[in-house]
N, C-alpha and C. Protein backbone atom coordinates (compact mmCIF):
# COMPACT_ATOMS: atom_id res chain seq x y z
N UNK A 1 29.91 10.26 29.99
CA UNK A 1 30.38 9.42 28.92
C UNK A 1 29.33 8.39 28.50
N UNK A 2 28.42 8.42 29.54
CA UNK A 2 27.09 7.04 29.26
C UNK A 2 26.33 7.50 27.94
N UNK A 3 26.34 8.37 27.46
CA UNK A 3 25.58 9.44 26.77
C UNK A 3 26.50 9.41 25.08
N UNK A 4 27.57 9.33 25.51
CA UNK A 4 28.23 8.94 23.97
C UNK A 4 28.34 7.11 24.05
N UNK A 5 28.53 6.80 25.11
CA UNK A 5 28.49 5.26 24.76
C UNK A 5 27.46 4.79 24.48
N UNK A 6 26.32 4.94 24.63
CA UNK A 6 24.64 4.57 24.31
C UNK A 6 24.07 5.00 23.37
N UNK A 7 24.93 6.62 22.85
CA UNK A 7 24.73 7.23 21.72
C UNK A 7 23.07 7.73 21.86
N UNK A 8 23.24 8.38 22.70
CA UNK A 8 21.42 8.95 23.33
C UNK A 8 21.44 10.44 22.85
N UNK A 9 20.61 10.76 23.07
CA UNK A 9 20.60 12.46 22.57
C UNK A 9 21.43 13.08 24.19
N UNK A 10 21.93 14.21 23.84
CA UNK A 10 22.72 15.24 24.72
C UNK A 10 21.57 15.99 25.17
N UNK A 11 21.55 16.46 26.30
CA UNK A 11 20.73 16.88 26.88
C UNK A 11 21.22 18.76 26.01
N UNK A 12 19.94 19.76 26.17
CA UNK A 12 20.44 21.23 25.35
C UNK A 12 20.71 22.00 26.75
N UNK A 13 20.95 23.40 26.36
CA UNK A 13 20.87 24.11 27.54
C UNK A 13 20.03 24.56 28.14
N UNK A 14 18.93 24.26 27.73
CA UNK A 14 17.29 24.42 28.87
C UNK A 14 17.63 22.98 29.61
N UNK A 15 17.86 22.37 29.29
CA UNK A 15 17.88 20.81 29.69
C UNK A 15 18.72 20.61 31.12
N UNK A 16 20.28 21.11 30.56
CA UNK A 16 20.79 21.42 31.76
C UNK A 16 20.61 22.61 32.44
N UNK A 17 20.05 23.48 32.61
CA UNK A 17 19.54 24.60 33.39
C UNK A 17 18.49 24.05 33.98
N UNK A 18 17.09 23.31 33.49
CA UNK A 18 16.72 22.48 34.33
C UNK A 18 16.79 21.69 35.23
N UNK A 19 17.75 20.66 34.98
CA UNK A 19 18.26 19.95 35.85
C UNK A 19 19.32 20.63 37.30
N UNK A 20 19.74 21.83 36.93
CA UNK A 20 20.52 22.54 37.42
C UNK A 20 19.94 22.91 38.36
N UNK A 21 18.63 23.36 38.24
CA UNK A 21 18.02 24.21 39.09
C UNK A 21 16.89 23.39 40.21
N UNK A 22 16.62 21.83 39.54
CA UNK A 22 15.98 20.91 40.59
C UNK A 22 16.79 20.46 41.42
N UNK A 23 18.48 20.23 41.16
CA UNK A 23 19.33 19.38 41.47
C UNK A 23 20.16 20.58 42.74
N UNK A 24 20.75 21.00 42.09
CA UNK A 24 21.46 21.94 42.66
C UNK A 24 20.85 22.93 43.66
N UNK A 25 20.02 24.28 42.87
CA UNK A 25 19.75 25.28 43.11
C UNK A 25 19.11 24.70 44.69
N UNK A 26 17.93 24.25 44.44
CA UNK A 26 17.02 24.01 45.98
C UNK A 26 17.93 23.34 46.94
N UNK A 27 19.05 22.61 46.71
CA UNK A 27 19.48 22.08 47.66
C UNK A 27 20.72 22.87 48.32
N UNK A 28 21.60 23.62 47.72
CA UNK A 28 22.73 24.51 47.80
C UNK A 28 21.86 25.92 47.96
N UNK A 29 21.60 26.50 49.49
CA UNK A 29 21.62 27.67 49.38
C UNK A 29 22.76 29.12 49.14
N UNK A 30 23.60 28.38 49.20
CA UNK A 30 24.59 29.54 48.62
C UNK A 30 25.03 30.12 47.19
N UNK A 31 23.57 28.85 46.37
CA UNK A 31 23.93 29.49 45.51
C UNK A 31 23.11 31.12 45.16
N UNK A 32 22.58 31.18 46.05
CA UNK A 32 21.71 32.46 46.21
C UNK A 32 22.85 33.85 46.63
N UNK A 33 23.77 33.67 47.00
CA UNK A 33 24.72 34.37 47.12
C UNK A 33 25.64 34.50 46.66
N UNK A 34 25.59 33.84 45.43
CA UNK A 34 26.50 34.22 44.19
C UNK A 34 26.13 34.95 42.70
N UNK A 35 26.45 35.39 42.23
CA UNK A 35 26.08 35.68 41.03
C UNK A 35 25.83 34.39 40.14
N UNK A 36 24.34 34.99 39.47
CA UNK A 36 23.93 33.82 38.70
C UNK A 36 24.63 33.98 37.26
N UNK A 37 25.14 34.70 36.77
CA UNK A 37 25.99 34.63 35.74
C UNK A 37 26.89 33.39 35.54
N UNK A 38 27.67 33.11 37.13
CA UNK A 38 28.75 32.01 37.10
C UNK A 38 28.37 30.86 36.59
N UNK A 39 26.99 30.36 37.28
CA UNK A 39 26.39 29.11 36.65
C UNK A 39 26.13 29.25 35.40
N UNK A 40 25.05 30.09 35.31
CA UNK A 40 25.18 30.16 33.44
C UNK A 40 26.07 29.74 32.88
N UNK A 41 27.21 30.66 32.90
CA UNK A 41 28.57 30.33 32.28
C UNK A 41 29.38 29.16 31.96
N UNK A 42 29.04 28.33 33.76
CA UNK A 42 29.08 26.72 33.35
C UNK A 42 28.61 25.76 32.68
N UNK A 43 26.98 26.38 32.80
CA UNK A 43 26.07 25.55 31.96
C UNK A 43 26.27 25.95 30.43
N UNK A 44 26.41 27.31 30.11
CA UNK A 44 26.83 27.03 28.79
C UNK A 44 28.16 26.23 28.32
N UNK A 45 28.94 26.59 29.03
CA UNK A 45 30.04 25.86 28.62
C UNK A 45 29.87 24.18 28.56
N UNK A 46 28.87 23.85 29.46
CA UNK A 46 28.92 22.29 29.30
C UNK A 46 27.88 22.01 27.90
N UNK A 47 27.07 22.90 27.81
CA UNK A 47 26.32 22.92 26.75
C UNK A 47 26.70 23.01 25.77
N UNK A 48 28.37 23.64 25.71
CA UNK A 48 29.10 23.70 24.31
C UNK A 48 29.86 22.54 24.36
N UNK A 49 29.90 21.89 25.27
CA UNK A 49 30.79 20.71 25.33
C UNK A 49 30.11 19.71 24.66
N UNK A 50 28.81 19.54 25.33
CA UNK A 50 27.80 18.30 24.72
C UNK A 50 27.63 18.68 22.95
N UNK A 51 27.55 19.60 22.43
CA UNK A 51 27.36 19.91 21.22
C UNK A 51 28.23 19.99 20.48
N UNK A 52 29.78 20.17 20.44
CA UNK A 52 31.27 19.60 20.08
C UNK A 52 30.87 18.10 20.02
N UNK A 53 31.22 17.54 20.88
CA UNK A 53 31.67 16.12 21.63
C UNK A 53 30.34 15.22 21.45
N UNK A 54 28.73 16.11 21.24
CA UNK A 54 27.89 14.73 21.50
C UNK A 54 27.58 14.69 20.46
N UNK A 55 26.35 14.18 20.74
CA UNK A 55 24.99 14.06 19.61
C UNK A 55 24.01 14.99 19.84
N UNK A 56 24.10 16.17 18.77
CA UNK A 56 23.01 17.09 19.04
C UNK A 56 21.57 16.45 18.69
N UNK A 57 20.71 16.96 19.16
CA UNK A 57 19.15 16.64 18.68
C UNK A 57 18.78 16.74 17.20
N UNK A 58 19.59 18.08 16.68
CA UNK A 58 19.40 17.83 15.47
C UNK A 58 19.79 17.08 14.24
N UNK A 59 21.12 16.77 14.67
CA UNK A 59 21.54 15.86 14.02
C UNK A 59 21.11 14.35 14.32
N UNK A 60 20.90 13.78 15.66
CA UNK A 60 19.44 12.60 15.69
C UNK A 60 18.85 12.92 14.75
N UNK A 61 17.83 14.00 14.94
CA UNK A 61 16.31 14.42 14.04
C UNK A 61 16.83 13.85 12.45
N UNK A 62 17.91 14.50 12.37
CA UNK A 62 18.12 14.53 10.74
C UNK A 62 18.44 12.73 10.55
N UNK A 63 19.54 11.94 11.36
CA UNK A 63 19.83 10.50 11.24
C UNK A 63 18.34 10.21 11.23
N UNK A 64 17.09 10.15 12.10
CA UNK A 64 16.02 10.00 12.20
C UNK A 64 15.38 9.90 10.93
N UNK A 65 15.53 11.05 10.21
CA UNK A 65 14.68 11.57 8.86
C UNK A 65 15.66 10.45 7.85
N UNK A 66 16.19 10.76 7.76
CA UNK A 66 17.60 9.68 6.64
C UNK A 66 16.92 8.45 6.79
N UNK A 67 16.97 7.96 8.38
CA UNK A 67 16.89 6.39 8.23
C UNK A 67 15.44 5.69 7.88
N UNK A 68 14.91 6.80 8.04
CA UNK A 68 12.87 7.05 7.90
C UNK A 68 12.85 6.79 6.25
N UNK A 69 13.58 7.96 5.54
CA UNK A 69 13.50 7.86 4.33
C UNK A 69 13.83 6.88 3.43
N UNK A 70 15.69 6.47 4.32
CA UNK A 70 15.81 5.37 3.65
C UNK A 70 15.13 3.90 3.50
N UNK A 71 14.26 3.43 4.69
CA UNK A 71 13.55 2.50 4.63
C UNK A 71 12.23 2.26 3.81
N UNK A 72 11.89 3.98 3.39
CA UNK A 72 10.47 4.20 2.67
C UNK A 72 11.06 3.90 1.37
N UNK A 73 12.18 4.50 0.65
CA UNK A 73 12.85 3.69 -0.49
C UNK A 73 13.25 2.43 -0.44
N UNK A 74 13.38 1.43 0.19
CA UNK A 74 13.16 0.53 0.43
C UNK A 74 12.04 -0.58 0.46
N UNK A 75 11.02 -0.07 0.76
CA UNK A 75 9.92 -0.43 0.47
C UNK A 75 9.26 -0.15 -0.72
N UNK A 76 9.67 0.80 -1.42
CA UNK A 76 9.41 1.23 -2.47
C UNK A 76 9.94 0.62 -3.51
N UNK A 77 11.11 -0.06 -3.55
CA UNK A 77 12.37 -0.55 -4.34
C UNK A 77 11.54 -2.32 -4.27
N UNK A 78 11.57 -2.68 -2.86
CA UNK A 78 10.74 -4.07 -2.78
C UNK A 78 9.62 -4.45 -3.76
N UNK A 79 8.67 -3.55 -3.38
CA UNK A 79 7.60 -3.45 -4.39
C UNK A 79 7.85 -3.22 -5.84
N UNK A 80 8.52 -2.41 -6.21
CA UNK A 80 9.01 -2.18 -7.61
C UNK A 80 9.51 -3.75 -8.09
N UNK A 81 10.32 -4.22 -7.08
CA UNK A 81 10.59 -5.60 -7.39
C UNK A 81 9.86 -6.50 -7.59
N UNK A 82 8.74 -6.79 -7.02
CA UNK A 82 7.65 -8.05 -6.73
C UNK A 82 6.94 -7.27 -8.11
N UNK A 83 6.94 -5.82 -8.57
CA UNK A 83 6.06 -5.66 -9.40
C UNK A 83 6.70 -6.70 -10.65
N UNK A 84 7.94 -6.20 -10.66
CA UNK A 84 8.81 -6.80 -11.99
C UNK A 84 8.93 -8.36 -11.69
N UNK A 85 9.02 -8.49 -11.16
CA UNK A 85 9.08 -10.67 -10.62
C UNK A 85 7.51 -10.83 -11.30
N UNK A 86 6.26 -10.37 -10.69
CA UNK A 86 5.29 -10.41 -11.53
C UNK A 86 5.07 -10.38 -13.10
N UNK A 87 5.77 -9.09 -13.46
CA UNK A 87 5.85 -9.00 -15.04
C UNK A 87 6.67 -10.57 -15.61
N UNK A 88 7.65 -10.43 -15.13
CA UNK A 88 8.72 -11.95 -15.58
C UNK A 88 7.88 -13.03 -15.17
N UNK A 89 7.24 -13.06 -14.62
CA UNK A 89 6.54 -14.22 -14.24
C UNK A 89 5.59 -14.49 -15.50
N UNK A 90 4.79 -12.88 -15.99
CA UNK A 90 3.51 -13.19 -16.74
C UNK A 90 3.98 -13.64 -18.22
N UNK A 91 5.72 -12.60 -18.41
CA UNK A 91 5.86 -12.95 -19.42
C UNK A 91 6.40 -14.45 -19.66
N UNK A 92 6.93 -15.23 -18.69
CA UNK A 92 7.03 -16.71 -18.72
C UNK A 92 5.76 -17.59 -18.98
N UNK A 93 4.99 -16.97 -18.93
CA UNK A 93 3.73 -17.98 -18.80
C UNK A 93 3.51 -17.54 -20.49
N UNK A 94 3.44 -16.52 -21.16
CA UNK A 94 3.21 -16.22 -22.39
C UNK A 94 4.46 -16.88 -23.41
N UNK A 95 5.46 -17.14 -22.91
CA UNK A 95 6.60 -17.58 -23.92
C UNK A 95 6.41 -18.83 -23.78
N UNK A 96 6.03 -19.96 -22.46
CA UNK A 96 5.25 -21.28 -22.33
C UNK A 96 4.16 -21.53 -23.28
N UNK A 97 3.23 -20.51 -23.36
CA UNK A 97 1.78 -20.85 -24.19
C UNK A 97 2.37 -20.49 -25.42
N UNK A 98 2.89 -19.74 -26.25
CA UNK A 98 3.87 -19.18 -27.32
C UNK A 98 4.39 -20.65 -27.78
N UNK A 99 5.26 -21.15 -27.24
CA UNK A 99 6.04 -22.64 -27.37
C UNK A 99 5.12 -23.15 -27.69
N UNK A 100 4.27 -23.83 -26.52
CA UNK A 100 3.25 -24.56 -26.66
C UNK A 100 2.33 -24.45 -28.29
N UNK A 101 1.54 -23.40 -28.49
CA UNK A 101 0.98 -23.13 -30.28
C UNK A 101 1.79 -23.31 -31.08
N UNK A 102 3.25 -22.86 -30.80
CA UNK A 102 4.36 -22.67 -32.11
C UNK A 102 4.39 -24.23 -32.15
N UNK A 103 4.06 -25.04 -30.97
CA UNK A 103 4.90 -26.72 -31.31
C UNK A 103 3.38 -27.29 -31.87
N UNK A 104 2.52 -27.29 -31.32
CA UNK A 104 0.93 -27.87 -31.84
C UNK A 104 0.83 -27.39 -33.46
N UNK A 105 1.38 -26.01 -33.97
CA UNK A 105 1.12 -26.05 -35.17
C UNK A 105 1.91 -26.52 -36.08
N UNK A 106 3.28 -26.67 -35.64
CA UNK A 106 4.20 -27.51 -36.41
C UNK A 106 3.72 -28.77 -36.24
N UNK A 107 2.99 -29.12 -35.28
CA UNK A 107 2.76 -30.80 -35.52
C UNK A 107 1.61 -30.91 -36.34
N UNK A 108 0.70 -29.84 -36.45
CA UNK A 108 -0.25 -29.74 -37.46
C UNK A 108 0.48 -29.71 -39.32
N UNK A 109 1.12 -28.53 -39.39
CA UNK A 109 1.74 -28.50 -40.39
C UNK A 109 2.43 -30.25 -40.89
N UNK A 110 3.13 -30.66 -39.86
CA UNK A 110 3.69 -32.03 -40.03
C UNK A 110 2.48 -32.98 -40.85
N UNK A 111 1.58 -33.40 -39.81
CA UNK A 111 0.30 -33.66 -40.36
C UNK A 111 -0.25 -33.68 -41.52
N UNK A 112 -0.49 -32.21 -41.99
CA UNK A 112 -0.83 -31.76 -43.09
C UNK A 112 -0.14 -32.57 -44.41
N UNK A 113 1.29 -32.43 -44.18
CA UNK A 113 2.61 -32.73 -45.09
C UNK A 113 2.67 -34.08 -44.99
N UNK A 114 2.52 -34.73 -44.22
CA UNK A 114 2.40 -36.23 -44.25
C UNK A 114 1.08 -36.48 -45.00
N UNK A 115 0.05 -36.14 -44.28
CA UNK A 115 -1.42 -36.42 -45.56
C UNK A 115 -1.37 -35.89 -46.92
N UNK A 116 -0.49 -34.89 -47.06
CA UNK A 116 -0.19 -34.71 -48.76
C UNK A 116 0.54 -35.55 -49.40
N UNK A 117 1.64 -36.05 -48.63
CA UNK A 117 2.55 -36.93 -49.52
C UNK A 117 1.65 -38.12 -49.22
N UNK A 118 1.20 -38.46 -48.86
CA UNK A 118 -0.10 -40.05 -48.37
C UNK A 118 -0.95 -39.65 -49.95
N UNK A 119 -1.44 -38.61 -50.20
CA UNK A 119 -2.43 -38.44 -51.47
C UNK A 119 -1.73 -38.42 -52.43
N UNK A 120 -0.26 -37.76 -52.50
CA UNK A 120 0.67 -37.81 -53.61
C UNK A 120 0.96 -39.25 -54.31
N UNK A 121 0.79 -40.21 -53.09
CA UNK A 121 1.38 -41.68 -53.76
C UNK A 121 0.25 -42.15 -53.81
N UNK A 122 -1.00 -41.96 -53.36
CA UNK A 122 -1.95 -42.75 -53.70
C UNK A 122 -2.50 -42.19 -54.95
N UNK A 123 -2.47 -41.07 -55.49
CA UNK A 123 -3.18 -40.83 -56.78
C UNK A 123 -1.83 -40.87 -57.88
C-alpha cells in the first residue's frame, strides 16, 4: 500500500520476478521442487494487480510528458507575456511623446494666434 500512498511507480513483472528470485528463490530450497509455473502464476497475478490498482510506468511516463509539456507552455506563455508588457510599455512611451508634440504645438499654434491678434490691433 506504501506504493499507492507515495504514489511511486509499481514495480512490472521482470521487477517482481527479480525480486522473487533474490528474495525467495536462494533462500527457500523447496522451491526447486515445485513447479515453476506456480510462481509465475503468482507473480503474474500480482503483476496484474499492481497494473489494475497502481501506477503503471507508463502512465508516470505519459503524467511525466504532460507535466514536461505543460510547463514548456508555460514558459512559453510567460515570455509571450513580457513580450507584450514590452510592446504596451513601448507603445506608452509613444502616446507620452505623441501628447507631449500634440501639447507643444498647440502652445505654438496659441502663440502664433496671440502674435496675430497683437499685429491685428497694432496695425
Amino acid at each position: 500500500m506504501e506504493l499507492f500512498n507515495n504514489k511511486e511507480k509499481t514495480p512490472s513483472k521482470i521487477d517482481l520476478q527479480n525480486r522473487f528470485v533474490a528474495n525467495i528463490k536462494s533462500a527457500n530450497l523447496w522451491y526447486y521442487d515445485v513447479s515453476k509455473s506456480s510462481s509465475q502464476k503468482a507473480i503474474h497475478n500480482l503483476a496484474q494487480a499492481f497494473k489494475t490498482f497502481g501506477i503503471s510506468k507508463r502512465s508516470i511516463q505519459y503524467r511525466q510528458d504532460v507535466v514536461e509539456e505543460l510547463e514548456e507552455r508555460v514558459l512559453s506563455l510567460e515570455k509571450e507575456i513580457k513580450e507584450k508588457d514590452d510592446e504596451i510599455y513601448d507603445l506608452e512611451e509613444k502616446c507620452e511623446e505623441f501628447e507631449k508634440d500634440y501639447c507643444d504645438k498647440c502652445q505654438d499654434y496659441e502663440d502664433l494666434e496671440e502674435k496675430a491678434l497683437h499685429l491685428m490691433m497694432v496695425h
